[in-house]
Protein backbone atom coordinates (compact mmCIF):
# COMPACT_ATOMS: atom_id res chain seq x y z
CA UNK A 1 0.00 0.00 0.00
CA UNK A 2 0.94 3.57 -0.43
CA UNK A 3 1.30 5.32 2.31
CA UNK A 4 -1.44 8.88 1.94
CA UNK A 5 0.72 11.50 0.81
CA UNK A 6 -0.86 13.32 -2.02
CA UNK A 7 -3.68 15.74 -2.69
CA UNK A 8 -4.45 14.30 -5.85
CA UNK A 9 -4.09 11.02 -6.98
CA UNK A 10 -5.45 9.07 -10.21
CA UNK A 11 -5.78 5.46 -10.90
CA UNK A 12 -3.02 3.03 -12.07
CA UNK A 13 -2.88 3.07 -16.06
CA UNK A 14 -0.09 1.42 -17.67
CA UNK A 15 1.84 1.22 -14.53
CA UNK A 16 1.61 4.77 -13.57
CA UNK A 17 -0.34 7.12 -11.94
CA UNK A 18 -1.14 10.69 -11.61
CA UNK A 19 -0.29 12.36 -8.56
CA UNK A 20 -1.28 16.19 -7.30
CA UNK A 21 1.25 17.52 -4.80
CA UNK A 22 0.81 20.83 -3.67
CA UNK A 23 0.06 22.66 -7.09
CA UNK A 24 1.52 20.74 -8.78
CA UNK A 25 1.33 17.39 -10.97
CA UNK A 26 3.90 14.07 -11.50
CA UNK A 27 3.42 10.35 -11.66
CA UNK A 28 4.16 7.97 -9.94
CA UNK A 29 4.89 3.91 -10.16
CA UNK A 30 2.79 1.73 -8.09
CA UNK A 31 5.51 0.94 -5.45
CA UNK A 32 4.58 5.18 -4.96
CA UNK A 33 8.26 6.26 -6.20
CA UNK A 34 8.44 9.40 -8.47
CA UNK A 35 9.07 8.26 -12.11
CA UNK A 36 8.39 11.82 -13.63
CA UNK A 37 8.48 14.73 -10.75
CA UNK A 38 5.53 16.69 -10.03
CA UNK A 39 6.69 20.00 -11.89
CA UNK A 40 2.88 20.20 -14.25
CA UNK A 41 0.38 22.70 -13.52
CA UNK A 42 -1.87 19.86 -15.42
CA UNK A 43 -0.95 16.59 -16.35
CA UNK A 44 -3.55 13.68 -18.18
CA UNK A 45 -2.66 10.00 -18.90
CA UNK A 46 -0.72 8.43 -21.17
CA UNK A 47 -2.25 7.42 -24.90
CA UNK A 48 0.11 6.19 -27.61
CA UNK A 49 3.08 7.13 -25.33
CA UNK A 50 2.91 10.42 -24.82
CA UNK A 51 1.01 12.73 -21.92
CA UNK A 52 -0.60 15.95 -21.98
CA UNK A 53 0.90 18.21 -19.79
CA UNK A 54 0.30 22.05 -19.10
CA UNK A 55 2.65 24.36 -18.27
CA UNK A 56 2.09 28.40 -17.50
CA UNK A 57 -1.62 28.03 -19.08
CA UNK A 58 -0.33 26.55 -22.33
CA UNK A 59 -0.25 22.38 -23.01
CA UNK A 60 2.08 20.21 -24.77
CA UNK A 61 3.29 16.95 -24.69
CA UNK A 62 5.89 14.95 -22.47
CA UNK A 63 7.05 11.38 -23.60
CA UNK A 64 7.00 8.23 -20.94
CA UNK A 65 10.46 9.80 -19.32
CA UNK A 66 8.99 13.05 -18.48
CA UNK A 67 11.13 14.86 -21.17
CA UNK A 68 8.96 17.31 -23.03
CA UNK A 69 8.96 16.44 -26.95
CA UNK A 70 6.24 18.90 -27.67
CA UNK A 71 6.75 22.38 -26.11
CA UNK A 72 3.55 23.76 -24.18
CA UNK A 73 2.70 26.79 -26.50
CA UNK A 74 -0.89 25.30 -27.52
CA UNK A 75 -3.97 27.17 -25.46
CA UNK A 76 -5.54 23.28 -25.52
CA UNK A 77 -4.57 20.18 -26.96
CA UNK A 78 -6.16 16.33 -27.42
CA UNK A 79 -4.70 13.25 -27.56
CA UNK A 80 -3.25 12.14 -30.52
CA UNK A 81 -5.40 9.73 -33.04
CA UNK A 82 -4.41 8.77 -36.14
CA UNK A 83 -1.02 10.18 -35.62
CA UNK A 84 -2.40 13.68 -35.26
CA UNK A 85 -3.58 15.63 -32.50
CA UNK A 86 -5.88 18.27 -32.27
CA UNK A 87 -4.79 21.67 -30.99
CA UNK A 88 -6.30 25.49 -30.60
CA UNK A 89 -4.10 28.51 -31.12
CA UNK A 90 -6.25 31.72 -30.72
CA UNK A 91 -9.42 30.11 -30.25
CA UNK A 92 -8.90 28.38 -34.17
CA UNK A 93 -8.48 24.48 -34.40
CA UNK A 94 -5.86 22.68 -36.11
CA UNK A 95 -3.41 19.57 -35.68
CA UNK A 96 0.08 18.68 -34.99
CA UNK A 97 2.37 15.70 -36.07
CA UNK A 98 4.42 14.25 -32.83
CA UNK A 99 7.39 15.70 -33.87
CA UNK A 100 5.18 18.97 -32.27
CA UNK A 101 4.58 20.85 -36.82
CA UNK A 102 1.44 22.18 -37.36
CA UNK A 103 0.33 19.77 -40.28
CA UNK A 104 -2.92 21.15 -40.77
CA UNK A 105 -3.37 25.38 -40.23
CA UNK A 106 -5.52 25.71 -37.36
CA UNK A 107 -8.54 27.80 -39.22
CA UNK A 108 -11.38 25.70 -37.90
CA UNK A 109 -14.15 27.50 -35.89
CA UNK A 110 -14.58 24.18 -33.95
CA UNK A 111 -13.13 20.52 -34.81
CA UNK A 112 -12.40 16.82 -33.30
CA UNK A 113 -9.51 14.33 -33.05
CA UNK A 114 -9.66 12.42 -36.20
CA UNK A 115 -11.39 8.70 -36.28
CA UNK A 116 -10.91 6.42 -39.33
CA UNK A 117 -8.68 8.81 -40.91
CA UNK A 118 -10.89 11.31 -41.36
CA UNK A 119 -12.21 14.23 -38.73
CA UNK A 120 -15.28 16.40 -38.84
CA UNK A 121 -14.15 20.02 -38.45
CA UNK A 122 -16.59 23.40 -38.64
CA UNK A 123 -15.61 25.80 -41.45
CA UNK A 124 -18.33 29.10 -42.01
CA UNK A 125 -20.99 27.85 -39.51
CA UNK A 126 -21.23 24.09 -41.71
CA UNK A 127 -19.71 20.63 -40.56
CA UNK A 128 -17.56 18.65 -42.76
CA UNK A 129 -15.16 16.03 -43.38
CA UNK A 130 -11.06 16.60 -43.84
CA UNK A 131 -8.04 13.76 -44.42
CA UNK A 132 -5.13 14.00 -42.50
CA UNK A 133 -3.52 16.77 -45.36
CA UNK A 134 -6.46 18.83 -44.23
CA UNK A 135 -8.58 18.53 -47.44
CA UNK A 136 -12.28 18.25 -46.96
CA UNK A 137 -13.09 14.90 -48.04
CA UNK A 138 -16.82 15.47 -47.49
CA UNK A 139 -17.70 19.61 -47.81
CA UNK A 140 -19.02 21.37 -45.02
CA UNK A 141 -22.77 20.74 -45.81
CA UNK A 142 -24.07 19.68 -41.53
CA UNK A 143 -25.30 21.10 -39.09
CA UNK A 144 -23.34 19.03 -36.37
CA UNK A 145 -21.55 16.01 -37.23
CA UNK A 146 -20.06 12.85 -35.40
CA UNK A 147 -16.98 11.06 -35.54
CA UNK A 148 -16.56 8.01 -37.92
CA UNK A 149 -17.02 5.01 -36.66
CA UNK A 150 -17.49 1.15 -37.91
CA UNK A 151 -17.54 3.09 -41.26
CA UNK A 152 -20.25 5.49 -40.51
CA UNK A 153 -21.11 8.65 -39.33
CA UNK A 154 -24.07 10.41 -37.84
CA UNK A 155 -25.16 13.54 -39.55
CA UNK A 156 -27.43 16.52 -38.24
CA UNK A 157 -29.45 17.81 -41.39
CA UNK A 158 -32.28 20.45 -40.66
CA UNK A 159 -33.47 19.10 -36.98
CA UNK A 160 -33.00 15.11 -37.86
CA UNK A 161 -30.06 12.83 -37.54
CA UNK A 162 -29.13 10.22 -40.03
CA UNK A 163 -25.88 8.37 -40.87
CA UNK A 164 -23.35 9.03 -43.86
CA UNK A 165 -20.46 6.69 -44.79
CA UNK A 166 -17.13 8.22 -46.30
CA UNK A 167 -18.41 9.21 -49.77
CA UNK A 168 -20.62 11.78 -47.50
CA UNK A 169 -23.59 9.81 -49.22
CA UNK A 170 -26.65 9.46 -46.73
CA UNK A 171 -27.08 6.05 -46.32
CA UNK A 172 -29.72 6.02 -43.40
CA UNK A 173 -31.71 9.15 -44.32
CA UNK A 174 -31.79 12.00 -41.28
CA UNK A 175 -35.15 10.90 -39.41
CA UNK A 176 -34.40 10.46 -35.77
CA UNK A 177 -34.46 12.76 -33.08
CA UNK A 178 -31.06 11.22 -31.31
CA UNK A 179 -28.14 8.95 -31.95
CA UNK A 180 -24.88 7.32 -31.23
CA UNK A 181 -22.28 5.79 -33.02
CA UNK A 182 -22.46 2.48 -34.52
CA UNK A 183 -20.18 -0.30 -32.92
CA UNK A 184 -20.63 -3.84 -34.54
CA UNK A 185 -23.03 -3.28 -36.53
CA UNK A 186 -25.46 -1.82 -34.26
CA UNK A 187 -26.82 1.71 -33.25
CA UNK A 188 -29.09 3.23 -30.93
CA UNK A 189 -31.29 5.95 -31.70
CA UNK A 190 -34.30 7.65 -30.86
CA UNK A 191 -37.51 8.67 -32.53
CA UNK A 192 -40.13 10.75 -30.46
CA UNK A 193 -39.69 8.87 -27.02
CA UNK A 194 -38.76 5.84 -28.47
CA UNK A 195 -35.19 3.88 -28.09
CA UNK A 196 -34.36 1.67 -30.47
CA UNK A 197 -31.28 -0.37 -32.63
CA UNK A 198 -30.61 -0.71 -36.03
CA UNK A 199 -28.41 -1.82 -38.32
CA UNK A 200 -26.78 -0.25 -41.06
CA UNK A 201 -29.16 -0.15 -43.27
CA UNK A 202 -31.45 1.48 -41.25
CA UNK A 203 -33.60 -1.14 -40.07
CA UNK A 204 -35.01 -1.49 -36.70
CA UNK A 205 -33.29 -4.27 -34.86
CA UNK A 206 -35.72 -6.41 -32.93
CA UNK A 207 -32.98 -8.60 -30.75
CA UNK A 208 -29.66 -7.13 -31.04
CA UNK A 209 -28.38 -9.00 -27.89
CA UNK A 210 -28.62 -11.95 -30.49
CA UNK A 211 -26.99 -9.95 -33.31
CA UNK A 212 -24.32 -8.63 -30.78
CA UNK A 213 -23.53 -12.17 -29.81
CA UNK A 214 -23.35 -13.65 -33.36
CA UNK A 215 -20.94 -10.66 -34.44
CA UNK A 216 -18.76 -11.65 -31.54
CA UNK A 217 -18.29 -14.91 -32.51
């Protein structure tokens, strides 16, 4: 056990957690010993090897040693996806490589970490699709937009949600009220006060338990 010591403290992931100490953040491993000293204003967990840290109100990245690789001067950044991560400068959205480059201009009223290669960013009030060169795949065309996921994404069009695969063709037209991303196979949406799955082709799935299973197989 470790003894109580800190202000803060996260749980264990990948061997290490995050500990608060007076104002400031480190980690720890779990026999309690410092691996990377508390010397963060912020600090999140590891993903793909490398941590978000923050530093003097700006964030950057630090790699499993605590050595910083990408120097704080972001006003917010993600975790990296796809090999990119997400970052605002001046209250724009763009991404960086982690070698720390700006790969794609941060011009992007409002944006997320991309997801199958592709990430839904907001350009002139409209929601649309860019690869990781920053070329709109699918046009700004939505009103909101999701992230990609089992090959599909949900859509906002007028006041309805429907789905769109990476063509940006609607392939489950925009008639529900509420929805989530699909995960094998399966989505759950609402119509009026209705809850229900379906597949994607847009049919109403009257056991998924049974079509969960049979995917798992």
């Amino acid at each position: 056990m470790i003894p109580a010591q800190f202000d803060i403290a996260s749980q264990f992931k990948q061997g290490l957690a995050i500990v608060k100490t007076g104002d400031k953040f480190g980690y720890i491993d779990k026999s309690g010993k410092y691996v990377i000293q508390p010397e963060f204003d912020y600090a999140q967990e590891f993903a793909n090897g490398l941590a978000r840290i923050e530093i003097n109100g700006k964030n950057g990245f630090i790699d499993g040693s605590g050595r910083i690789v990408i120097q704080p001067r972001f006003d917010i950044a993600w975790d990296f996806s796809d090999g990119l991560a997400l970052v605002q400068i001046k209250g724009k959205y763009g991404y960086i490589d982690k070698n720390g480059q700006i790969v794609i201009e941060p011009r992007f009223s409002n944006a997320w970490s991309f997801s199958e290669n592709l990430a839904q960013v907001k350009l002139n009030s409209k929601w649309g699709y860019i690869d990781q060169s920053g070329k709109f795949m699918i046009e700004p065309q939505f009103q909101d937009a999701g992230n990609f996921a089992d090959g599909l994404a949900w859509v906002q069009v007028e006041q309805k949600y429907g789905y769109i695969d990476k063509k940006g063709e609607l392939v489950i037209a925009p008639e529900f009220d509420q929805v989530n991303d699909f995960a094998q196979g399966l989505a759950i949406v609402r119509t009026g006060q209705k809850w229900v799955y379906i597949n994607k082709n847009g049919q109403v799935v009257s056991n998924p338990e049974n079509m969960l299973l049979q995917e798992e197989k």
